[in-house]
Each structure stands twice: as C-alpha cells, then as structure tokens.
Protein backbone atom coordinates (compact mmCIF):
# COMPACT_ATOMS: atom_id res chain seq x y z
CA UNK A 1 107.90 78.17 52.03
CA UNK A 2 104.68 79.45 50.20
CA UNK A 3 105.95 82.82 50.05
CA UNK A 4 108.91 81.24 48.07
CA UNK A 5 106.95 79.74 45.33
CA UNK A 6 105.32 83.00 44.89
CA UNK A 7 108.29 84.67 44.39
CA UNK A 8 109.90 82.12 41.76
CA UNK A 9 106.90 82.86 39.43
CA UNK A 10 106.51 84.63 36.29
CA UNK A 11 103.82 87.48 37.84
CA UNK A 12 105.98 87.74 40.41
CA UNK A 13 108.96 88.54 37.25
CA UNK A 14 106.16 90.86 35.79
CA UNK A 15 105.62 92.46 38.86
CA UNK A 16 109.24 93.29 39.79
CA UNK A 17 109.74 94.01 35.93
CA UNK A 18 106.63 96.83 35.70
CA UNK A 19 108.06 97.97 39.46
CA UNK A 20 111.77 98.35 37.89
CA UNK A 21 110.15 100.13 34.56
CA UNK A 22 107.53 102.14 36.72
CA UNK A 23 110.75 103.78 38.70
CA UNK A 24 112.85 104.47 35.84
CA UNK A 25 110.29 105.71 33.88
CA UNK A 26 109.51 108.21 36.76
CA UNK A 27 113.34 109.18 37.10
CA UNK A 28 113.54 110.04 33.33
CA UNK A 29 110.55 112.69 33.57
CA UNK A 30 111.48 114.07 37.16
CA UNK A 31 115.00 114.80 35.43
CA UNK A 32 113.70 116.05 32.75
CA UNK A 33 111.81 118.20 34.40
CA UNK A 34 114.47 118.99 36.76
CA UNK A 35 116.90 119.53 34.74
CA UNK A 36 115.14 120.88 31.92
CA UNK A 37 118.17 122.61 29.87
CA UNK A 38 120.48 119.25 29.94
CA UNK A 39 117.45 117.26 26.97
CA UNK A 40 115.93 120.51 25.79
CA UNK A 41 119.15 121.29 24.74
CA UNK A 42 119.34 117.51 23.08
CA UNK A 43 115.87 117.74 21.43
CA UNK A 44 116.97 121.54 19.84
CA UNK A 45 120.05 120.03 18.44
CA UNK A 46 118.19 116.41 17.30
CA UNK A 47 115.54 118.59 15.82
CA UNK A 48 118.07 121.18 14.30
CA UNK A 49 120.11 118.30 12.46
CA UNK A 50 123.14 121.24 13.41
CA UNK A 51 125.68 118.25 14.05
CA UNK A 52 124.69 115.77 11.50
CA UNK A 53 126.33 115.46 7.84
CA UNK A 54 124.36 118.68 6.63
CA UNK A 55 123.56 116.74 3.28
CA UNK A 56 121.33 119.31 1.24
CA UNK A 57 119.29 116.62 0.69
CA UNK A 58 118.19 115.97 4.14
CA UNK A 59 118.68 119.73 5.97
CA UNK A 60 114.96 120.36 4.62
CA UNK A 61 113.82 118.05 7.59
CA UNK A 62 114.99 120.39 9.77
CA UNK A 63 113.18 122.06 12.36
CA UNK A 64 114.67 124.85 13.84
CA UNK A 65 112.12 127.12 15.65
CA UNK A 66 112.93 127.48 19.74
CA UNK A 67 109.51 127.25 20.00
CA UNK A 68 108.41 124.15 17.93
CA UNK A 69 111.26 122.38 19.45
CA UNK A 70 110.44 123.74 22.90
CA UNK A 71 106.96 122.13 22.43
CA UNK A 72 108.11 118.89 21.25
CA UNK A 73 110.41 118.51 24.58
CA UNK A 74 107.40 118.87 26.57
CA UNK A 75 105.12 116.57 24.50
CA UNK A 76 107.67 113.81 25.01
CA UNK A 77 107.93 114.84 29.39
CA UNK A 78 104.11 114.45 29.48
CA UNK A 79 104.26 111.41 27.25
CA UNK A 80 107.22 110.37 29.83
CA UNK A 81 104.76 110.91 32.94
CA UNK A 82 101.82 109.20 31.67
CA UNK A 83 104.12 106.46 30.53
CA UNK A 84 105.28 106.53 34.07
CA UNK A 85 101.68 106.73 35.94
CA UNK A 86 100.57 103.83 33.99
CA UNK A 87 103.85 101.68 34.90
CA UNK A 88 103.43 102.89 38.79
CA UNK A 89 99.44 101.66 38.00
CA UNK A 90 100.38 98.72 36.85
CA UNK A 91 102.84 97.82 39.56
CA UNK A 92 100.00 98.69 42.25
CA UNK A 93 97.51 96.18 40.58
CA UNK A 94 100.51 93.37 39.96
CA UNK A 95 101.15 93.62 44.42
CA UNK A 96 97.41 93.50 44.56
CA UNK A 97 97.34 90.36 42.37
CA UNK A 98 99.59 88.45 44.52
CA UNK A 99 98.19 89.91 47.89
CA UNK A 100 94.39 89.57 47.49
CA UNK A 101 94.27 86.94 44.36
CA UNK A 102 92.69 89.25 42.44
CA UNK A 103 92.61 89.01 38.66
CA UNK A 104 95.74 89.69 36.54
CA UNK A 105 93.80 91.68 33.84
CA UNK A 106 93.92 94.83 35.62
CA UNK A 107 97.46 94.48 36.02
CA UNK A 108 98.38 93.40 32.46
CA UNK A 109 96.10 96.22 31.09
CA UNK A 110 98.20 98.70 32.64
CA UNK A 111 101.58 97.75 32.33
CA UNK A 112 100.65 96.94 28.69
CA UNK A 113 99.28 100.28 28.45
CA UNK A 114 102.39 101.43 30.11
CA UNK A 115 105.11 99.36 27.98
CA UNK A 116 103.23 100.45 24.34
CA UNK A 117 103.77 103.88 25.52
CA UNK A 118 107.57 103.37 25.89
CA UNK A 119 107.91 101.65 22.67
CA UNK A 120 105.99 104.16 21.28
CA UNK A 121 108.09 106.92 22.63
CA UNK A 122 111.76 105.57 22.33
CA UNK A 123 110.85 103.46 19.22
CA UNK A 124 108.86 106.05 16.95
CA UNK A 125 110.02 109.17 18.86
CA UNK A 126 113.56 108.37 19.03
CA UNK A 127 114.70 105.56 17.03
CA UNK A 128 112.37 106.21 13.83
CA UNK A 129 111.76 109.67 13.92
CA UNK A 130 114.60 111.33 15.67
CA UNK A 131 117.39 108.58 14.23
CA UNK A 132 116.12 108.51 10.70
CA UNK A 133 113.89 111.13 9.65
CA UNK A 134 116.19 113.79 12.12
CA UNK A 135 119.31 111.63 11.28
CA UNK A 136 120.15 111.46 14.73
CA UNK A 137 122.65 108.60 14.20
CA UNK A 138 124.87 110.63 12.04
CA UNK A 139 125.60 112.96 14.70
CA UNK A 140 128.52 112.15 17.42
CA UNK A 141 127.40 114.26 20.18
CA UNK A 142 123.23 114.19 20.15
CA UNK A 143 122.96 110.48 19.30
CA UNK A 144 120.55 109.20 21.74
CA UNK A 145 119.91 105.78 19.60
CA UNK A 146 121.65 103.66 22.52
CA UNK A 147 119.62 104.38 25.44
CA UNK A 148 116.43 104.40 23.22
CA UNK A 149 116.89 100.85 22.29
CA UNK A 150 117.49 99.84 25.86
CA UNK A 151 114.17 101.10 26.47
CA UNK A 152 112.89 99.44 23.58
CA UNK A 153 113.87 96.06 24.63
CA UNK A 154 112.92 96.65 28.30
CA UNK A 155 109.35 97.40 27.38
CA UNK A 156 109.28 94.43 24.80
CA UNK A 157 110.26 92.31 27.31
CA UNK A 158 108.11 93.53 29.77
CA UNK A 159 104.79 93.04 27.35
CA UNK A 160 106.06 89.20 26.25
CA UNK A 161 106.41 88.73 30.06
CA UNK A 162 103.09 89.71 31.19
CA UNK A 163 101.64 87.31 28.23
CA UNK A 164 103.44 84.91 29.69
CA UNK A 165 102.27 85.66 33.11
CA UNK A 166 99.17 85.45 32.29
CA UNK A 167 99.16 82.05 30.20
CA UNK A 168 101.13 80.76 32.99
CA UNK A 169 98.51 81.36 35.65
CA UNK A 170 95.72 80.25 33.68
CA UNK A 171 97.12 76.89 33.30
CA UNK A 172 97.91 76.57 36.93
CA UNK A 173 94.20 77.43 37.53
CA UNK A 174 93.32 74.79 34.66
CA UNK A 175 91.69 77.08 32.18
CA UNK A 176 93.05 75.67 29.16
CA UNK A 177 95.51 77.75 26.83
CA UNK A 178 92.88 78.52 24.21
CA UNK A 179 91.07 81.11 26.31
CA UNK A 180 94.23 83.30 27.20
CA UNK A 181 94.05 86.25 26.19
C-alpha cells in the first residue's frame, strides 16, 4: 500500500512529467539528427520567409544564406540535446528522490534547467522569433507555431509542477510554506 501513496503524489507527477519530457525531448534531436534534410529544409524556408506574404516591408528580415541557415539548424539540435540531457538528469535525480529520500533540489534544479531551455527554444526560437520576426505564421506549409506551443505548455507545466512538488513535500515534512523555495 505504501508504494501506492507514493505514486498518487505530486513528485511522483513531476517525476513521470520530466521522464515523459526527457524522452521526447531526446526523440526530437535524434530525428533531427537522423533525418537531417526533413527540419533543415523547414529552418531554410522559416528563415527564407520564401512562402510567407512577401510584403516588401518585411522580406528585409530575411535570411537566406545556406550557410547561416545551416548553422542556425544545428544551434537549435545542440540546444535540443542539452535540453534533452538536462530532462534525462533531471528524471535520474526525481527516481533517486523517491528511492533513497534524497533531497528534491537536485531534481528540481535540473528539470527546471531542462524546462527553461524548452521554453526558451520553442517560445523565443519558434514562436517569437521564427513566427513573428520570420513571419512563420503567414506561411501554410512551414508553420511550425502548433507544435511549438505544445512544447511551450508542456514545459510550463512541468516548472509549476515541480514548485508544487516541492511546496508539497515541505509541508508534509512540516517546514512551513515560507521557506520553499
């Protein structure tokens, strides 16, 4: 029955939350990676504004050297991996948590770290920069805005989840709600 309560908690929630995150995170780079043309051809044509409304007064933002937008597609797979690493991290220290009783600050640290990384990439990279300053959601074809936001509210989730956690099991050790940090 103990093993029960465990599970019916909210680290347990962050836990399978940064696990879930952690594995997704590492399927986006690996196919990225993998299948390199598919979202190097995405980022060229994002970058390019080729498909958008071609107002004069926005083509200037352009950026159409193979190279430049080569270098941006691998910025965002290493941003991608480290995301990933730190998810995977954090995950490791959450099972650690609930096996040994160990602290959750290790574990919040890291899926924190790993959750500000995906808001910064799919919020600033793709929402901000490439839907707005690229004009991403005026194109029909290259509009990645959707999928972006999913992973926006997946990783907001995930970082009001592990506050949460964390208040949570301070009060059921009696530390009062003050201290939580």
């Amino acid at each position: 029955m103990r093993i029960f309560s465990r599970i019916g908690t909210l680290t347990a929630a962050a836990t399978v939350l940064t696990g879930m995150t952690a594995i997704q995170m590492t399927l986006v780079a690996v196919g990225n990676i993998t299948d390199f043309e598919t979202n190097r051809e995405f980022v060229h044509h994002v970058l390019a504004m080729d498909t958008t409304f071609q107002s004069p007064n926005m083509m200037w933002r352009a950026i159409t050297s193979p190279g430049l937008a080569d270098a941006v597609y691998v910025a965002i797979i290493a941003w991608e991996l480290l995301t990933a690493l730190s998810l995977i991290a954090g995950f490791v220290a959450w099972i650690r948590t609930h096996l040994a009783g160990r602290p959750l600050s290790t574990a919040k640290q890291l899926s924190n770290l790993g959750w500000v990384m995906q808001l910064t990439l799919f919020g600033v990279g793709f929402i901000a920069i490439g839907g707005e300053w690229f004009q991403m959601w005026q194109s029909s074809k290259w509009n990645g805005l959707q999928p972006a936001l999913q992973n926006l509210i997946i990783a907001s989730f995930g970082l009001v989840l592990t506050h949460l956690a964390t208040k949570d099991s301070r009060r059921a050790a009696g530390v009062p709600d003050d201290n939580v940090s």
